[in-house]
C-alpha atoms as a PDB file:
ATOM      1  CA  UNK A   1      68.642-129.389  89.683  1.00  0.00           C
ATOM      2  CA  UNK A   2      68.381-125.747  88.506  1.00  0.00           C
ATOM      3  CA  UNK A   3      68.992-124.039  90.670  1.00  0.00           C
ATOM      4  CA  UNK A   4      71.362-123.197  94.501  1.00  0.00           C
ATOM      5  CA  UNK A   5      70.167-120.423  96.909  1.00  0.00           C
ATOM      6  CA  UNK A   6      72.556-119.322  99.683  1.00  0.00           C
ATOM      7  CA  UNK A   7      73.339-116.550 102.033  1.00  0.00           C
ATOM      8  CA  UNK A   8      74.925-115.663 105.263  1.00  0.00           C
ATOM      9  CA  UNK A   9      73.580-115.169 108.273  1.00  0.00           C
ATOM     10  CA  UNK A  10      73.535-111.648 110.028  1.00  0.00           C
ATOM     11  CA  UNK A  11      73.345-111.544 113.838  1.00  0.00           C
ATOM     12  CA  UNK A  12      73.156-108.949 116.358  1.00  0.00           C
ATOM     13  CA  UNK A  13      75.884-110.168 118.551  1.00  0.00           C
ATOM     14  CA  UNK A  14      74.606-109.087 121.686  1.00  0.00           C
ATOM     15  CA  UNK A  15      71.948-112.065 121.077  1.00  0.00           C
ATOM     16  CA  UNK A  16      73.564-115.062 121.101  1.00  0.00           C
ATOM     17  CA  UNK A  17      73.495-117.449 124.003  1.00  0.00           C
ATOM     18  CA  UNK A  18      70.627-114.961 125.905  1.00  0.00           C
ATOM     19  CA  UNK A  19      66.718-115.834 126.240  1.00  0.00           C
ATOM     20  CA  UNK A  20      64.259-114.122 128.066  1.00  0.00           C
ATOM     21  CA  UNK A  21      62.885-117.207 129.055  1.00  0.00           C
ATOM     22  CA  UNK A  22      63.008-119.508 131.803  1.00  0.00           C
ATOM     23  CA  UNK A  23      64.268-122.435 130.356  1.00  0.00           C
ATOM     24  CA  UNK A  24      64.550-125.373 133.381  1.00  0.00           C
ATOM     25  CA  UNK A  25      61.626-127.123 132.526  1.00  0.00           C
ATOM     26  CA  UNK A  26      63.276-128.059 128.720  1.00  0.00           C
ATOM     27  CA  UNK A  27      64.213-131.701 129.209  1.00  0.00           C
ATOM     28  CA  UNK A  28      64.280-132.377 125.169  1.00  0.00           C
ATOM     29  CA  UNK A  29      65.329-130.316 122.179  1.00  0.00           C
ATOM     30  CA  UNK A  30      64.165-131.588 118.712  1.00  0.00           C
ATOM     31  CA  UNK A  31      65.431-130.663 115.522  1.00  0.00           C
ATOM     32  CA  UNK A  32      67.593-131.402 112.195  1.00  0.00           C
ATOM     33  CA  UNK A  33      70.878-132.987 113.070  1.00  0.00           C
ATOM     34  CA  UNK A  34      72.808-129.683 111.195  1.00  0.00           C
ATOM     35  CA  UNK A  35      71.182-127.250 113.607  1.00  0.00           C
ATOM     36  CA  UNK A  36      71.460-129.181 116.780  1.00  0.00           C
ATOM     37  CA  UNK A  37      75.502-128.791 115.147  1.00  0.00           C
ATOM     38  CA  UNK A  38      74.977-125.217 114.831  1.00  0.00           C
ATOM     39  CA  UNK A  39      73.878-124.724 118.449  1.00  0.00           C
ATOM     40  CA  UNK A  40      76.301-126.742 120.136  1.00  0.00           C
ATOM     41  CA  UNK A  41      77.618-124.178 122.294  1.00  0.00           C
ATOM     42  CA  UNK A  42      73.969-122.314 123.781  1.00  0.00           C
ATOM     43  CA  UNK A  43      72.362-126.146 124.232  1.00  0.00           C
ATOM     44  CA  UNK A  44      75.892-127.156 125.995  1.00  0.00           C
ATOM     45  CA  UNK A  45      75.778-123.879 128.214  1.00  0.00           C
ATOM     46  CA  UNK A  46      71.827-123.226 128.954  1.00  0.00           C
ATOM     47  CA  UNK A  47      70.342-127.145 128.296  1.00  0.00           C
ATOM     48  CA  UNK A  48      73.229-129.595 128.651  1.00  0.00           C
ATOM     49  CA  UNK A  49      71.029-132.579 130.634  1.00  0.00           C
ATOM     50  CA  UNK A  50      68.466-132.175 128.012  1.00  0.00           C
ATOM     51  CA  UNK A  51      68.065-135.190 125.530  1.00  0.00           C
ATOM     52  CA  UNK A  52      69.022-133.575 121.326  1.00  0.00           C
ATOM     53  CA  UNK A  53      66.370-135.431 119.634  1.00  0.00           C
ATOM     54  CA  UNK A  54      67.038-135.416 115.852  1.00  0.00           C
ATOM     55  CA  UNK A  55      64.236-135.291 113.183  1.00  0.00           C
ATOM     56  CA  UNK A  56      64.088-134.589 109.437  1.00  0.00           C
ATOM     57  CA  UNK A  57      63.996-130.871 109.306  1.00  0.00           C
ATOM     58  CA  UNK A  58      63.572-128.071 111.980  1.00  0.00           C
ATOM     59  CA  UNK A  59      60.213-127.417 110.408  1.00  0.00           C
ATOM     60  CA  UNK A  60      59.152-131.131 111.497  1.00  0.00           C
ATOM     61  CA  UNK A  61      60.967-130.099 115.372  1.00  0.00           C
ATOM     62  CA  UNK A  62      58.651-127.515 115.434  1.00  0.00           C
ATOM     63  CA  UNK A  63      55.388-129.301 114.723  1.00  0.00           C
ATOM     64  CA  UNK A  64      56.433-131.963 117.012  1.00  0.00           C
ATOM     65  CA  UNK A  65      56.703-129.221 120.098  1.00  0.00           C
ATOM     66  CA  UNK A  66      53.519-127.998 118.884  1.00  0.00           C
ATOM     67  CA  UNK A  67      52.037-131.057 119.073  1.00  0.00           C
ATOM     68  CA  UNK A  68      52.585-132.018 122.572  1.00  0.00           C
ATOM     69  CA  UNK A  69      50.745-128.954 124.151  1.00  0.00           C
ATOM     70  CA  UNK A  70      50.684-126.392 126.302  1.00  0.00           C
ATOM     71  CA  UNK A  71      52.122-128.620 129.156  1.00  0.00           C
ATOM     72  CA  UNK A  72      55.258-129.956 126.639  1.00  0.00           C
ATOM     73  CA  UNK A  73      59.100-129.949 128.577  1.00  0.00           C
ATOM     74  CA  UNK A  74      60.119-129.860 124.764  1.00  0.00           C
ATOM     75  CA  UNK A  75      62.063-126.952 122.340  1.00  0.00           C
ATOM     76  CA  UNK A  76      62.497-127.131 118.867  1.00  0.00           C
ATOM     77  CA  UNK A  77      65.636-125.342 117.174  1.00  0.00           C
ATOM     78  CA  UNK A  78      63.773-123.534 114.445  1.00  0.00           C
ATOM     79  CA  UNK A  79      63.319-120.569 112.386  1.00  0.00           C
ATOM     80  CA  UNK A  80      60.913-117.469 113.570  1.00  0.00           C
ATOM     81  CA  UNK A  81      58.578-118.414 110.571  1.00  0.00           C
ATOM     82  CA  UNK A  82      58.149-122.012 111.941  1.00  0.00           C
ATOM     83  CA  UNK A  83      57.379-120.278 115.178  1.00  0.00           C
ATOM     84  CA  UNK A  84      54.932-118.372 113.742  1.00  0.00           C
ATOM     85  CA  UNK A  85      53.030-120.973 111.669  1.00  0.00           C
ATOM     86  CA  UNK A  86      52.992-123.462 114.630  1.00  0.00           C
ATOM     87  CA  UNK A  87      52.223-120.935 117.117  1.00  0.00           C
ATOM     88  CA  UNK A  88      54.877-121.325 119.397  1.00  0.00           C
ATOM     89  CA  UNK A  89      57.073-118.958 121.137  1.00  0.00           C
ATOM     90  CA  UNK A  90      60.346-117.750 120.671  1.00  0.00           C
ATOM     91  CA  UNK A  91      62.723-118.295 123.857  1.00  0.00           C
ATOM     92  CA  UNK A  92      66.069-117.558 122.968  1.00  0.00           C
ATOM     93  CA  UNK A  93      66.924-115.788 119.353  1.00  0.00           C
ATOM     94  CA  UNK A  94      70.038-116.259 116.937  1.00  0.00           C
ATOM     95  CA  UNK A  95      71.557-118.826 119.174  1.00  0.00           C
ATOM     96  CA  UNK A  96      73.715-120.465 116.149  1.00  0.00           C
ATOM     97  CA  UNK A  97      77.493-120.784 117.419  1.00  0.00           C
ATOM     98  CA  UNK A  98      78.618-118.681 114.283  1.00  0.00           C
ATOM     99  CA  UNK A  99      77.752-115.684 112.489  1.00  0.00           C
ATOM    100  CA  UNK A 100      78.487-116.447 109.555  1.00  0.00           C
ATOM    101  CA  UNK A 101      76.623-119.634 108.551  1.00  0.00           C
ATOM    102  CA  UNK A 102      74.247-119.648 105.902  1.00  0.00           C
ATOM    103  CA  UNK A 103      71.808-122.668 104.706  1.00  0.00           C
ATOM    104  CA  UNK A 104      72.004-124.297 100.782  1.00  0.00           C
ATOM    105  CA  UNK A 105      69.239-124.774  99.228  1.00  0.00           C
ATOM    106  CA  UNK A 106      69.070-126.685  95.687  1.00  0.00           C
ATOM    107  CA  UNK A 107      65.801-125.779  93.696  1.00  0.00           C
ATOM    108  CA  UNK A 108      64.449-129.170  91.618  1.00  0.00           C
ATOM    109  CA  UNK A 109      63.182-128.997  88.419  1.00  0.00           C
ATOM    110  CA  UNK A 110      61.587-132.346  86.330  1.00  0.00           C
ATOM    111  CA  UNK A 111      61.560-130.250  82.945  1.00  0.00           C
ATOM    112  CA  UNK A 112      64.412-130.606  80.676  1.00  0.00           C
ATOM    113  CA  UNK A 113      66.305-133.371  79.059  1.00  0.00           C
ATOM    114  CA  UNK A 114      67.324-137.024  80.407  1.00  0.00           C
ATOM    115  CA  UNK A 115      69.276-137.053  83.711  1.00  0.00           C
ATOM    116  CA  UNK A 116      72.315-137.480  81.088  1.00  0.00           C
ATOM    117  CA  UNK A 117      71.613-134.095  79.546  1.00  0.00           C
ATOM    118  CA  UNK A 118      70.553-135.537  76.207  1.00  0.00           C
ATOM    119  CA  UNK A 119      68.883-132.375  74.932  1.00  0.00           C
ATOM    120  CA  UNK A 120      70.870-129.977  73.004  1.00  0.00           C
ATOM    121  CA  UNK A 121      67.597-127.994  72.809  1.00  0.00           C
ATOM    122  CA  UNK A 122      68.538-127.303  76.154  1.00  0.00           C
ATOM    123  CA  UNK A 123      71.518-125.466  75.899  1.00  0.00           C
ATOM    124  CA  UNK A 124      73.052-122.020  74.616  1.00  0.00           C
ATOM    125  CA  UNK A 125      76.325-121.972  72.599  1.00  0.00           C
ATOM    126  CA  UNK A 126      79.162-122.837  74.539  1.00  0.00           C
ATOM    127  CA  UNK A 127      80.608-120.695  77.307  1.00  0.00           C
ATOM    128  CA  UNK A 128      84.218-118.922  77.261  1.00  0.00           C
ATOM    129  CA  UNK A 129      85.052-119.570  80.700  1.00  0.00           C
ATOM    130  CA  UNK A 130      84.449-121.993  83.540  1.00  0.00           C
ATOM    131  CA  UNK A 131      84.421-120.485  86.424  1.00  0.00           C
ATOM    132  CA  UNK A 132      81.288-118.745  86.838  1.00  0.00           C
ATOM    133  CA  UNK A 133      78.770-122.200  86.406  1.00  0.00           C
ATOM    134  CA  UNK A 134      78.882-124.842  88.649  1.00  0.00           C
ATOM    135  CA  UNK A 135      77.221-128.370  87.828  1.00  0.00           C
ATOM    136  CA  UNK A 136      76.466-131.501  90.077  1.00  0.00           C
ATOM    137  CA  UNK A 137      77.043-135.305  88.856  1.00  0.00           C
ATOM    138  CA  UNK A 138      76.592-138.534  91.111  1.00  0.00           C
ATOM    139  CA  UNK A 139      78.199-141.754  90.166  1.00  0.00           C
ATOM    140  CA  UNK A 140      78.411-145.051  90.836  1.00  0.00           C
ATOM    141  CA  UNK A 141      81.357-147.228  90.886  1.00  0.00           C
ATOM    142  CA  UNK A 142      82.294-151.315  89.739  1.00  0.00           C
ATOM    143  CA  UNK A 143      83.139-153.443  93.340  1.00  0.00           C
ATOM    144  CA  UNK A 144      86.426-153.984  90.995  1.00  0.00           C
ATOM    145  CA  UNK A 145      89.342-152.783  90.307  1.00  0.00           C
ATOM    146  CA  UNK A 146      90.380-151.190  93.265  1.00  0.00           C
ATOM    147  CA  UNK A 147      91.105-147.217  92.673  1.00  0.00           C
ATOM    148  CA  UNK A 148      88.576-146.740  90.960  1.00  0.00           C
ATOM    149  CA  UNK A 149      87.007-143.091  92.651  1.00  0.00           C
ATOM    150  CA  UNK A 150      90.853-142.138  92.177  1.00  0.00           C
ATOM    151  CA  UNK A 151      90.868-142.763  88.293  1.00  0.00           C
ATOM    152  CA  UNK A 152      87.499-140.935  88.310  1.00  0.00           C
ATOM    153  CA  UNK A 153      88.636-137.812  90.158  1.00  0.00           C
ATOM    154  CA  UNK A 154      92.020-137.807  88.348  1.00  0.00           C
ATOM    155  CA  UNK A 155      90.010-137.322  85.203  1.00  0.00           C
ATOM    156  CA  UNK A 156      89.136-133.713  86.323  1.00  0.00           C
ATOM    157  CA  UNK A 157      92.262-132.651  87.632  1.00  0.00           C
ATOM    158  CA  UNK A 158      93.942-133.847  84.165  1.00  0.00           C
ATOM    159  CA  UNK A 159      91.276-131.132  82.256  1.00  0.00           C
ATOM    160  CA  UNK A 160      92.115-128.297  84.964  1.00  0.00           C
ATOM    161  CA  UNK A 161      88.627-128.699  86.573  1.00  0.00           C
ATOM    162  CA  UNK A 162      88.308-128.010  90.261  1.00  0.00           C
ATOM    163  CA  UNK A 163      85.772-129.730  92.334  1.00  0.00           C
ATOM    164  CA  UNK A 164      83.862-127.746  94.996  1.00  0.00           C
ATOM    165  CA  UNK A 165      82.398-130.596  97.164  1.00  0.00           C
ATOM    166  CA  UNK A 166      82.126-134.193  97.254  1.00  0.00           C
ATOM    167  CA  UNK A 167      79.922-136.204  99.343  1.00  0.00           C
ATOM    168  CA  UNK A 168      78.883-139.855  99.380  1.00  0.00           C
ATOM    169  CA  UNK A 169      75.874-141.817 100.316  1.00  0.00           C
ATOM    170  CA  UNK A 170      74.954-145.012 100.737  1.00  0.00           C
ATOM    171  CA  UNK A 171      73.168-146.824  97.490  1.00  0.00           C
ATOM    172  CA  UNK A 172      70.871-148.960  99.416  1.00  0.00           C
ATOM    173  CA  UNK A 173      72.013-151.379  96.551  1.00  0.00           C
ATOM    174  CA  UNK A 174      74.049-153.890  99.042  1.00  0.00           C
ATOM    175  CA  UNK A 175      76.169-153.102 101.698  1.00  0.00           C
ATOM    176  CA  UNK A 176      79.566-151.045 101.658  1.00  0.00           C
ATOM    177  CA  UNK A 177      78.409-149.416  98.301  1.00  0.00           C
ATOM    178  CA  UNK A 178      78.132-145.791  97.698  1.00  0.00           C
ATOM    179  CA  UNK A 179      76.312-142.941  95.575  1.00  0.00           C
ATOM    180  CA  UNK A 180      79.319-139.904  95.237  1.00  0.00           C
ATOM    181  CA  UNK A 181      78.279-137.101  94.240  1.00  0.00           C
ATOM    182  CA  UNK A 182      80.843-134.169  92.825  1.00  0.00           C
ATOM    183  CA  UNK A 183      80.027-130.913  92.484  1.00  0.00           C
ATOM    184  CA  UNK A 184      82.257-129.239  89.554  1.00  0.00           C
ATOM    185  CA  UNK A 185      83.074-125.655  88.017  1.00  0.00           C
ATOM    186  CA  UNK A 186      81.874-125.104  84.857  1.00  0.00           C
ATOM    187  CA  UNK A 187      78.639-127.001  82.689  1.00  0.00           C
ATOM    188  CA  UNK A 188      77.660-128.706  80.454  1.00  0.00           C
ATOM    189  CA  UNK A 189      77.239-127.236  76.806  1.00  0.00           C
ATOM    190  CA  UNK A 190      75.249-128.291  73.535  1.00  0.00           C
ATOM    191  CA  UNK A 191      76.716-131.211  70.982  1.00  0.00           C
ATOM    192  CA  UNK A 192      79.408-132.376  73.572  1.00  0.00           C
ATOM    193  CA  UNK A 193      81.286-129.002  73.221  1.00  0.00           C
ATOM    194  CA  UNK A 194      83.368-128.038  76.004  1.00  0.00           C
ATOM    195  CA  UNK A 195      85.684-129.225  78.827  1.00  0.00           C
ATOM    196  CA  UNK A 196      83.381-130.321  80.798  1.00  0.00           C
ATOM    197  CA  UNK A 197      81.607-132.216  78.577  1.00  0.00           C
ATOM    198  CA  UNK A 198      85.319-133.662  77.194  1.00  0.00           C
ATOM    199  CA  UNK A 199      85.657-134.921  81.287  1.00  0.00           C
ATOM    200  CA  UNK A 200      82.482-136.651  81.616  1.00  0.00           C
ATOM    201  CA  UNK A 201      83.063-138.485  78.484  1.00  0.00           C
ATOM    202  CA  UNK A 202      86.087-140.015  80.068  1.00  0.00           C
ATOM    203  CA  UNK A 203      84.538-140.417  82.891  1.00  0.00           C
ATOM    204  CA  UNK A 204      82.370-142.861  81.937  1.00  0.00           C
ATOM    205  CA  UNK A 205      83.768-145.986  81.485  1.00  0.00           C
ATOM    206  CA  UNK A 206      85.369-145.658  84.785  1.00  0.00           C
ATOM    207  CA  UNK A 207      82.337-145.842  86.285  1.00  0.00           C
ATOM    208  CA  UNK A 208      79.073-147.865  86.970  1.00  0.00           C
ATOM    209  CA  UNK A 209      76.859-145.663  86.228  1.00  0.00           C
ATOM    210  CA  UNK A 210      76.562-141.870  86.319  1.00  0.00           C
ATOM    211  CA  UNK A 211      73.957-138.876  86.047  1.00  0.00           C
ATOM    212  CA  UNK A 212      74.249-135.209  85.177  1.00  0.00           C
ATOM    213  CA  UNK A 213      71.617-133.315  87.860  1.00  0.00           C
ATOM    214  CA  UNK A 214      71.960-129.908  86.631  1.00  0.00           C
ATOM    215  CA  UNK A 215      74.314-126.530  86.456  1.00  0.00           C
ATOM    216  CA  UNK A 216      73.629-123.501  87.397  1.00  0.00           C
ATOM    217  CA  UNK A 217      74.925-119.752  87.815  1.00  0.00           C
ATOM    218  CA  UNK A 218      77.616-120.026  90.770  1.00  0.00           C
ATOM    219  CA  UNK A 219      76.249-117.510  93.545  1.00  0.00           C
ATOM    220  CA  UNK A 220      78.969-117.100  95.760  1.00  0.00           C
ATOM    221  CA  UNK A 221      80.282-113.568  96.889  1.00  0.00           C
ATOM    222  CA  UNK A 222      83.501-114.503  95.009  1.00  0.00           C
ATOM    223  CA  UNK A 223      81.760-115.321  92.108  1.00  0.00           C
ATOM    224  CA  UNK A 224      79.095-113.120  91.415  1.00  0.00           C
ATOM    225  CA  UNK A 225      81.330-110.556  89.138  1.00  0.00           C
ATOM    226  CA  UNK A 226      82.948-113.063  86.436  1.00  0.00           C
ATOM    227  CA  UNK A 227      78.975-115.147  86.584  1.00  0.00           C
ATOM    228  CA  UNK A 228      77.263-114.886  82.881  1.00  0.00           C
ATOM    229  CA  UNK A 229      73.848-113.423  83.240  1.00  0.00           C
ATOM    230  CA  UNK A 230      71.135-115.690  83.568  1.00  0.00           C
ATOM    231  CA  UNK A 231      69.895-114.788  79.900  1.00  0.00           C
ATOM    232  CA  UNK A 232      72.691-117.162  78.626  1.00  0.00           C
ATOM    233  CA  UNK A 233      71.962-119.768  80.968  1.00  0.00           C
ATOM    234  CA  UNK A 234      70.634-122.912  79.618  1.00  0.00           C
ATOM    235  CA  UNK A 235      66.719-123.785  80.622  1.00  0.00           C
ATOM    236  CA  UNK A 236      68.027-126.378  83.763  1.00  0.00           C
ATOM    237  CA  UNK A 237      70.412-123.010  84.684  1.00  0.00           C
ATOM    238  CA  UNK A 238      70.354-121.227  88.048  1.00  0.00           C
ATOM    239  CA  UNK A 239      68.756-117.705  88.284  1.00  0.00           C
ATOM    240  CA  UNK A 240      70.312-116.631  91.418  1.00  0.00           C
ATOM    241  CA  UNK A 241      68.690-115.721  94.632  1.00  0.00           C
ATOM    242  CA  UNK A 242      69.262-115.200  97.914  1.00  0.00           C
ATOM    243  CA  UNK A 243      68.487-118.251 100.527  1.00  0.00           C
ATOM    244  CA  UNK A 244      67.144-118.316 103.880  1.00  0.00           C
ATOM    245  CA  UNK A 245      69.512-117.292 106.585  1.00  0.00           C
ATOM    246  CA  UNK A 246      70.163-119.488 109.091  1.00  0.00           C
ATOM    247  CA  UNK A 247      69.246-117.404 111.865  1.00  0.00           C
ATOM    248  CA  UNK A 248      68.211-120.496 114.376  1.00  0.00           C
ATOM    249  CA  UNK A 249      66.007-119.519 117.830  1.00  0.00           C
ATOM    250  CA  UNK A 250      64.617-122.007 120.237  1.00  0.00           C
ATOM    251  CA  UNK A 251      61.239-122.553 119.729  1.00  0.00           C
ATOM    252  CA  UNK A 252      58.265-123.774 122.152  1.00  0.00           C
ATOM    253  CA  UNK A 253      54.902-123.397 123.946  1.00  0.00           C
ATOM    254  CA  UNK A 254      54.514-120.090 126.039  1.00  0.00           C
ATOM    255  CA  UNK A 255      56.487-120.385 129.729  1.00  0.00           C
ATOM    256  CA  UNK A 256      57.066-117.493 132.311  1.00  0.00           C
ATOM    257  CA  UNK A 257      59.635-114.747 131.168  1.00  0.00           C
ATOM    258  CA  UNK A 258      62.647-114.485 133.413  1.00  0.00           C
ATOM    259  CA  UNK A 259      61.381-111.476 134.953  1.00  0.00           C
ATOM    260  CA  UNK A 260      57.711-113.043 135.730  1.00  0.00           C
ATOM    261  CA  UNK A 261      59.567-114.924 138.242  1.00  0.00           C
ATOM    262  CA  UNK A 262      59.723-115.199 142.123  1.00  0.00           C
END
């Protein structure tokens, strides 16, 4: 990973909850579970007895409406550019239940070292401060001893590392076993210098297995004056940018406006 794109969303708030659109005829709304989250409150007051069927990505709701025809009784909870490339039309704009939510991206990269970070080449002399990077590791843990996330997690707080997210998955391996992934401040640095680099070497006997997927410049508002410049980032480091906002509509084939009604 090389890279994480954010940004908030920015919303006119007269638009919110309000279409131009008749909207009876919807009896299902496709998109990605996260959106159909974000729009809980305009589906629950304009489309409550419609059917919220979840797919892998808004894009993919979109395509789906598209691909019933003209005739379809189905919306899609999409961006304007899925709209657009799908050809459908916009009923109801920025209909997300809060202003301020943004979408993360994470921009993949297979150049580089070893999903361990076995590549000094890789790296820049070590860093002077922490906060400003942030890197994300996934682990695996032994069915025994028991405590065993807790002896991995105490190993950052005994360095003074704070951890910004962490989310589990399953490992498809058998059942009841998980994939964590942490996301930390600070990186990785060349040789095994650093803090960082001190935690994760700890870290790994506690655990089954483990991978480094990347660190990059940390992006957030809070962030963005103590963040090194991205010409002393290492190669796998995040340039920042800004990500798509998460300014959802309701997407589907042309129906009467409101006001083209008896």
């Amino acid at each position: 990973m090389k890279d994480d794109e954010q940004a908030p969303a920015k919303n006119s708030p007269g638009q919110l909850s309000k279409s131009r659109y008749d909207l009876r005829h919807i009896s299902t709304v496709y998109s990605h579970p996260q959106a159909l989250g974000q729009c809980d409150h305009f589906l629950s007051q304009n489309l409550n007895d419609a059917e919220r069927r979840e797919v892998s990505s808004t894009s993919k709701a979109a395509e789906s409406v598209a691909g019933e025809g003209s005739k379809s009784q189905a919306a899609a909870i999409g961006s304007s550019l899925a709209a657009e490339m799908y050809g459908l039309t916009i009923l109801a704009e920025g209909i997300q239940d809060q202003d301020d939510n943004s979408t993360r991206f994470f921009v993949l990269s297979n150049f580089g070292a070893d999903l361990k970070g076995h590549s000094p080449a890789l790296y820049q002399p070590p860093s002077t401060g922490r906060v400003g990077w942030k890197t994300l590791i996934s682990f695996t843990l032994p069915q025994q001893p028991s405590g065993t996330l807790a002896d991995v997690l105490q190993v950052f707080k005994d360095h003074e590392l704070n951890l910004t997210g962490i989310h589990s998955r399953p490992s498809l391996q058998h059942a009841w076993h998980y994939v964590f992934l942490i996301e930390v401040q600070g990186r990785r640095e060349a040789l095994g210098h650093g803090v960082l680099n001190q935690a994760l070497e700890e870290m790994e006997p506690k655990t089954r297995d483990w991978r480094w997927l990347g660190s990059w410049i940390d992006k957030s508002p809070k962030q963005l004056g103590s963040a090194q410049t991205p010409g002393h980032a290492m190669t796998e480091g995040a340039k920042g940018k800004q990500a798509q906002k998460s300014v959802w509509g309701l997407v589907s084939c042309a129906r009467n406006k409101k006001s083209d009604m008896k």
